[in-house]
N, C-alpha and C. Protein backbone atom coordinates (compact mmCIF):
# COMPACT_ATOMS: atom_id res chain seq x y z
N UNK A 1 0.85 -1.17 0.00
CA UNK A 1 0.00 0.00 0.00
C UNK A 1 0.90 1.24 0.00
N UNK A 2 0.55 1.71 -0.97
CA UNK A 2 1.73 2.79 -1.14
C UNK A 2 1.29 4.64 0.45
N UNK A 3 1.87 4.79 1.12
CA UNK A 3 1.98 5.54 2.08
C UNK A 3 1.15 6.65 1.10
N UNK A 4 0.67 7.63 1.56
CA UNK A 4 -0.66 8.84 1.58
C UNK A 4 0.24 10.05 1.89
N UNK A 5 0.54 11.47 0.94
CA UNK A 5 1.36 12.36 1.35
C UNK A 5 1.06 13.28 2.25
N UNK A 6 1.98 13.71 3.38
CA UNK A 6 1.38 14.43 4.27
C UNK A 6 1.39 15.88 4.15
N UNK A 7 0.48 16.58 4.21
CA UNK A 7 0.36 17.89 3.83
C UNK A 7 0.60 18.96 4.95
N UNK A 8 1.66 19.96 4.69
CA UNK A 8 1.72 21.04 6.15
C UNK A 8 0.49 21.43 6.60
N UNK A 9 -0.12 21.47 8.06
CA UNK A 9 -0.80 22.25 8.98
C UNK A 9 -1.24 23.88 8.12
N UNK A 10 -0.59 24.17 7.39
CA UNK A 10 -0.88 26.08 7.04
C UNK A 10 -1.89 25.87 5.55
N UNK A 11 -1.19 24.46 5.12
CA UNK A 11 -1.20 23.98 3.53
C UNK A 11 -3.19 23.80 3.73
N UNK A 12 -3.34 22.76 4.74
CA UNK A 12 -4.58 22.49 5.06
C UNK A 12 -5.52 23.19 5.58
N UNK A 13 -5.12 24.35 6.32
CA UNK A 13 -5.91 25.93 6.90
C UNK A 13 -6.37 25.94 5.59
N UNK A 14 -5.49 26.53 4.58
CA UNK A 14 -5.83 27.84 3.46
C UNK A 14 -6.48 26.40 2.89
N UNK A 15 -6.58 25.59 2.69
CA UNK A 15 -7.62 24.79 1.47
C UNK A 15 -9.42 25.17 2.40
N UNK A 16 -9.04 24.73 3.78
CA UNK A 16 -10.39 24.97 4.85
C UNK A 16 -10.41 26.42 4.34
N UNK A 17 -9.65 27.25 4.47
CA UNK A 17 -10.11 28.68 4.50
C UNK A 17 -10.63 28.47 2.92
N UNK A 18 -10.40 28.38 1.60
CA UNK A 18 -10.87 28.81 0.43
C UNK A 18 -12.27 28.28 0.62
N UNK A 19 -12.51 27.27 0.87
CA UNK A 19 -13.91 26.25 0.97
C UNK A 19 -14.52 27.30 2.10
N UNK A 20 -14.46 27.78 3.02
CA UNK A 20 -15.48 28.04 3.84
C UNK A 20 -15.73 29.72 3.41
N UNK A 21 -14.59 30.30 2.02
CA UNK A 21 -14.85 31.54 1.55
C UNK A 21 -15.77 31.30 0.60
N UNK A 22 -16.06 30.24 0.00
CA UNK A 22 -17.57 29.57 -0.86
C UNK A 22 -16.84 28.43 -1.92
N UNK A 23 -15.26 28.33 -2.20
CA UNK A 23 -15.45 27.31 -3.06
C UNK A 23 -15.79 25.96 -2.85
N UNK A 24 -15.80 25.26 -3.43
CA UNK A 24 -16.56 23.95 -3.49
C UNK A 24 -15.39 22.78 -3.68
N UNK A 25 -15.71 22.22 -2.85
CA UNK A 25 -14.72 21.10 -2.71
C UNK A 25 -14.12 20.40 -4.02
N UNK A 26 -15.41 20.44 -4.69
CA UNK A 26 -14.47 19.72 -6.26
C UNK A 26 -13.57 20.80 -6.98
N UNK A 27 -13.69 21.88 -6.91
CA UNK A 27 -13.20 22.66 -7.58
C UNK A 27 -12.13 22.93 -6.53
N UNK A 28 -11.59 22.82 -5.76
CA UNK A 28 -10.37 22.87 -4.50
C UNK A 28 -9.33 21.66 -5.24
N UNK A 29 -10.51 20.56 -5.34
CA UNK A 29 -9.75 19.05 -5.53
C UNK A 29 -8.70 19.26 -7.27
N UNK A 30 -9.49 19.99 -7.76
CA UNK A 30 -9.21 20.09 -9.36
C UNK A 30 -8.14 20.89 -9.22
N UNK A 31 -8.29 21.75 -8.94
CA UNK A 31 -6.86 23.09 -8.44
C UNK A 31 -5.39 22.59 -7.70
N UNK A 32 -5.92 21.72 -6.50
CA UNK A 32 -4.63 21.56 -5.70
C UNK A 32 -4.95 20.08 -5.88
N UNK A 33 -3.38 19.52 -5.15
CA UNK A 33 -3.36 18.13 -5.17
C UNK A 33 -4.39 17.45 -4.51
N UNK A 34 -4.65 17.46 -3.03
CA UNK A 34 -5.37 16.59 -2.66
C UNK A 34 -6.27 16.05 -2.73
N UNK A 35 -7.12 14.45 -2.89
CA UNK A 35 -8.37 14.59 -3.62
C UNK A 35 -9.76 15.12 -2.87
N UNK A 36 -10.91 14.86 -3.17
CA UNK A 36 -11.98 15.35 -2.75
C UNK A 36 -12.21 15.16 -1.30
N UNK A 37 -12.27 13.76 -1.36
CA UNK A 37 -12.52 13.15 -0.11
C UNK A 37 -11.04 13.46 0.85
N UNK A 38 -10.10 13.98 0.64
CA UNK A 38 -9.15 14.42 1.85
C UNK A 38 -9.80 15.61 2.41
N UNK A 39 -10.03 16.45 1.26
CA UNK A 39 -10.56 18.16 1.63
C UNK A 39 -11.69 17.60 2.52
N UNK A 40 -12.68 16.60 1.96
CA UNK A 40 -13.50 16.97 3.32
C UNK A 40 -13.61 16.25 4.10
N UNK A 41 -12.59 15.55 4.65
CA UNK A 41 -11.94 15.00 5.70
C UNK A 41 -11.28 15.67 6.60
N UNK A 42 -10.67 16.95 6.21
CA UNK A 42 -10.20 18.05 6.55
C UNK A 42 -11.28 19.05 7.10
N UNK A 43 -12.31 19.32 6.19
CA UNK A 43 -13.32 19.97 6.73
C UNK A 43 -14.10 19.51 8.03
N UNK A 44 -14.33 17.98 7.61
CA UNK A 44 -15.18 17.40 8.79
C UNK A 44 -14.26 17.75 10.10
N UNK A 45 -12.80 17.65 9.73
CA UNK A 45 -12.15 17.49 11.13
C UNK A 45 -12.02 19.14 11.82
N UNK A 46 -11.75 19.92 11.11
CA UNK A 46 -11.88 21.31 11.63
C UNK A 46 -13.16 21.94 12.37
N UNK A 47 -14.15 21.56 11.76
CA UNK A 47 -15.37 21.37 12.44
C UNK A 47 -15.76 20.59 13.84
N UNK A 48 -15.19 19.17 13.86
CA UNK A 48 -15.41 18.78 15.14
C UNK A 48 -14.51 19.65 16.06
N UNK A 49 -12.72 19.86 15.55
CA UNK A 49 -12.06 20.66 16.34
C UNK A 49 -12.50 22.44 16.80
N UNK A 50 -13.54 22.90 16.16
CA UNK A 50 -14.12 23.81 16.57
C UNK A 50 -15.18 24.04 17.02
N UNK A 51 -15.89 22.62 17.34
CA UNK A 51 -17.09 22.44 18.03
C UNK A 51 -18.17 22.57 16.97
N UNK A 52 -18.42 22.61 15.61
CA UNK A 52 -19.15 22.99 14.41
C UNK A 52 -19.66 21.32 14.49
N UNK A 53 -19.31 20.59 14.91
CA UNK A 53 -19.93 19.48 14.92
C UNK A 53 -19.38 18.41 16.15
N UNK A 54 -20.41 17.22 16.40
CA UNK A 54 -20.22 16.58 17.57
C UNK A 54 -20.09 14.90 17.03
N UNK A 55 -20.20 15.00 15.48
CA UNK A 55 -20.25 13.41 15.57
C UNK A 55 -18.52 12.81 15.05
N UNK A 56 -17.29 13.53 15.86
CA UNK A 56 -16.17 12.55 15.51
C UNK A 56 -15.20 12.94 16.53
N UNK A 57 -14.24 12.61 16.31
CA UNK A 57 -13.38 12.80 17.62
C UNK A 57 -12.33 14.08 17.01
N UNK A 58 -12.20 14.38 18.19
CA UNK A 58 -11.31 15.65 17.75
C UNK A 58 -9.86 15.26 17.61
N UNK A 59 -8.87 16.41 17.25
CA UNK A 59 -7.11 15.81 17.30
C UNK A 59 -6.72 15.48 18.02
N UNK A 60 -6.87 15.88 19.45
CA UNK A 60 -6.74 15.66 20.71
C UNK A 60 -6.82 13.90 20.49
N UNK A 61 -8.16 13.72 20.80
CA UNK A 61 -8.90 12.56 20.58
C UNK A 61 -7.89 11.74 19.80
N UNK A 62 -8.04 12.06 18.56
CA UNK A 62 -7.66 11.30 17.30
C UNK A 62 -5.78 10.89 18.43
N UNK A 63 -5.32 11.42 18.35
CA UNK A 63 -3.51 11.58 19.12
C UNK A 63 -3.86 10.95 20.12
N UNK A 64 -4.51 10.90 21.36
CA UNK A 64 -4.65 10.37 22.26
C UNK A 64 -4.65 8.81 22.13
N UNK A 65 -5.67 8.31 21.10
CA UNK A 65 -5.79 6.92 20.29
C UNK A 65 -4.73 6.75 19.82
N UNK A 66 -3.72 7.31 19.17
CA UNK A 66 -3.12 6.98 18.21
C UNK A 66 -1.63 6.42 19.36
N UNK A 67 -1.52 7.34 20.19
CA UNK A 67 -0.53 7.13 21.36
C UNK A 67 -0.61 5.95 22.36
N UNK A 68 -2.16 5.84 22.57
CA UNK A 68 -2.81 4.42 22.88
C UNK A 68 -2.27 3.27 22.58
N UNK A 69 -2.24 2.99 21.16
CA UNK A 69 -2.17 1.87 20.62
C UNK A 69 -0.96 1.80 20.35
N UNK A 70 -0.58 2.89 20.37
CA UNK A 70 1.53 2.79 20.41
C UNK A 70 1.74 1.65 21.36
N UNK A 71 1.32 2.33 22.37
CA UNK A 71 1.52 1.79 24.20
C UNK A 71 0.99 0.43 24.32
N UNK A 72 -0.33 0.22 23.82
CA UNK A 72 -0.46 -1.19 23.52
C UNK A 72 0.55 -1.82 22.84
N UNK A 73 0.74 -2.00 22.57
CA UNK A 73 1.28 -2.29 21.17
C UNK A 73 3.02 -2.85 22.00
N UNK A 74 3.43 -1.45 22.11
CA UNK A 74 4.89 -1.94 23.12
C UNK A 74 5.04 -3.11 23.96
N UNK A 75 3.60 -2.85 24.98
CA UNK A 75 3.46 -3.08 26.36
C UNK A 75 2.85 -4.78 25.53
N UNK A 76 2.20 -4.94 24.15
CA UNK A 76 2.44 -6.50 23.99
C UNK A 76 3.40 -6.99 23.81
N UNK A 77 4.33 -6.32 23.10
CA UNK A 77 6.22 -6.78 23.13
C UNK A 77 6.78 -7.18 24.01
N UNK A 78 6.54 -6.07 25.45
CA UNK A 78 7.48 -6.43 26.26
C UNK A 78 6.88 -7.40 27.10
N UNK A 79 5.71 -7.85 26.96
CA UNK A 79 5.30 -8.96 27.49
C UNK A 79 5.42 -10.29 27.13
N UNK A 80 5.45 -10.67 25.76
CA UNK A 80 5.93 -11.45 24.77
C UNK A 80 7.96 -12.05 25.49
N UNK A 81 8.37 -10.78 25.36
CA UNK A 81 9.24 -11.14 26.11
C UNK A 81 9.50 -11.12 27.22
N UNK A 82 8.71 -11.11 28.46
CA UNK A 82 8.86 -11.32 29.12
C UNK A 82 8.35 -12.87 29.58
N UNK A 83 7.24 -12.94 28.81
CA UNK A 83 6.90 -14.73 28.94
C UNK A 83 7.86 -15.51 28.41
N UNK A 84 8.64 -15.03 27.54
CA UNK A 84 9.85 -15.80 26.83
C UNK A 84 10.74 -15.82 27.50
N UNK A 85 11.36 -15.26 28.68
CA UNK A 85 12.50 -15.28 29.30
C UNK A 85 12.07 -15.62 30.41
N UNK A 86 10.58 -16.21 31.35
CA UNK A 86 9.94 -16.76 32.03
C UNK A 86 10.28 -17.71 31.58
N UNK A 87 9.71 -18.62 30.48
CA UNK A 87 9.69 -20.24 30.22
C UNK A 87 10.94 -20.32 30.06
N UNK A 88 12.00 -19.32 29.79
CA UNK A 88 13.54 -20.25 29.51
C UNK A 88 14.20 -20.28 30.99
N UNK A 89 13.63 -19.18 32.29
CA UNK A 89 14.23 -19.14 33.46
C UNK A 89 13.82 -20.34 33.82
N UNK A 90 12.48 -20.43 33.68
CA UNK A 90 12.36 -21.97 34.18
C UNK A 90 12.87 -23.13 33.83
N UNK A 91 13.09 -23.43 32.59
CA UNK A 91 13.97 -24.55 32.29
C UNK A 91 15.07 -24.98 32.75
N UNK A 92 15.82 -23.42 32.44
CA UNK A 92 17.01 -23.76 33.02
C UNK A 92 16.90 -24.26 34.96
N UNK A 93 15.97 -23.56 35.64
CA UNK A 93 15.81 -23.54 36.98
C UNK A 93 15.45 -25.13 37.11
N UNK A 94 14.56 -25.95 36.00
CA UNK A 94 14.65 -27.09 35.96
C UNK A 94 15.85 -27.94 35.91
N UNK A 95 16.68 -27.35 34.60
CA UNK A 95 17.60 -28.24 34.44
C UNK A 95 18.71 -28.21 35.22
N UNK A 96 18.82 -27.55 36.25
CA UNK A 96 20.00 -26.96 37.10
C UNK A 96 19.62 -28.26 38.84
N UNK A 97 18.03 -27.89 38.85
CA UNK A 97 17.53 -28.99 39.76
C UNK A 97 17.64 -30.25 39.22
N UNK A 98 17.65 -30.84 38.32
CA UNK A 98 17.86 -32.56 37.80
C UNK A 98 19.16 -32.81 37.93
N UNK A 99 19.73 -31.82 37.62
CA UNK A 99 21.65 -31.99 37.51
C UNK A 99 21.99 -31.81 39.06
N UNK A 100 21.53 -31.36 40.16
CA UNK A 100 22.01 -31.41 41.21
C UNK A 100 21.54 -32.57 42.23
N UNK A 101 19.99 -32.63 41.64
CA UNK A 101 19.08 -34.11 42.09
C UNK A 101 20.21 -35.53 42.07
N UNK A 102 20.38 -35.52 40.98
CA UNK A 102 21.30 -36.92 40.26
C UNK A 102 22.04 -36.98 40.67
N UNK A 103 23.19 -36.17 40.90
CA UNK A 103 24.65 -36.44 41.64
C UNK A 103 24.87 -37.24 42.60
């Protein structure tokens, strides 16, 4: 899946600002790179971030999740290894008891 280009913070104002001076999203899309559906992805999100609407999560929001699942995400790693260096402490803690058992 080829990665999605990220556009500067000022780049995405002035597209919100032309659209909310009356142009129309297709005609934004035709002009500048991004396609339709980014611009009003952009719009929808400026709107929740200014309270203009209530049905999505704000950046805050959106970052908060996104930092979330970082943390998940780690915190399954380091658990992974930590069960992995559990079952090998034990073995060895086994095999150290049979070898001293036997003697």
């Amino acid at each position: 899946m080829a990665k999605r280009p990220t556009y500067p913070a000022e780049f995405r104002a002035k597209i919100i600002a032309l659209y909310r001076a009356g142009r129309s999203v297709k005609e934004l899309g035709q002009e500048f790179e991004p396609g339709e559906q980014t611009i009003r992805n952009w719009i929808k999100y400026d709107d929740v971030d200014g309270g203009r609407r209530t049905d999505g999560l704000t950046s805050a929001e959106r970052e908060e999740i996104s930092r979330l699942r970082r943390k998940v995400r780690q915190l399954g790693l380091e658990r992974e290894i930590l069960s992995k260096a559990t079952a090998w402490f034990a073995r060895e803690t086994d095999a150290t008891r049979s070898r001293s058992s036997s003697s």
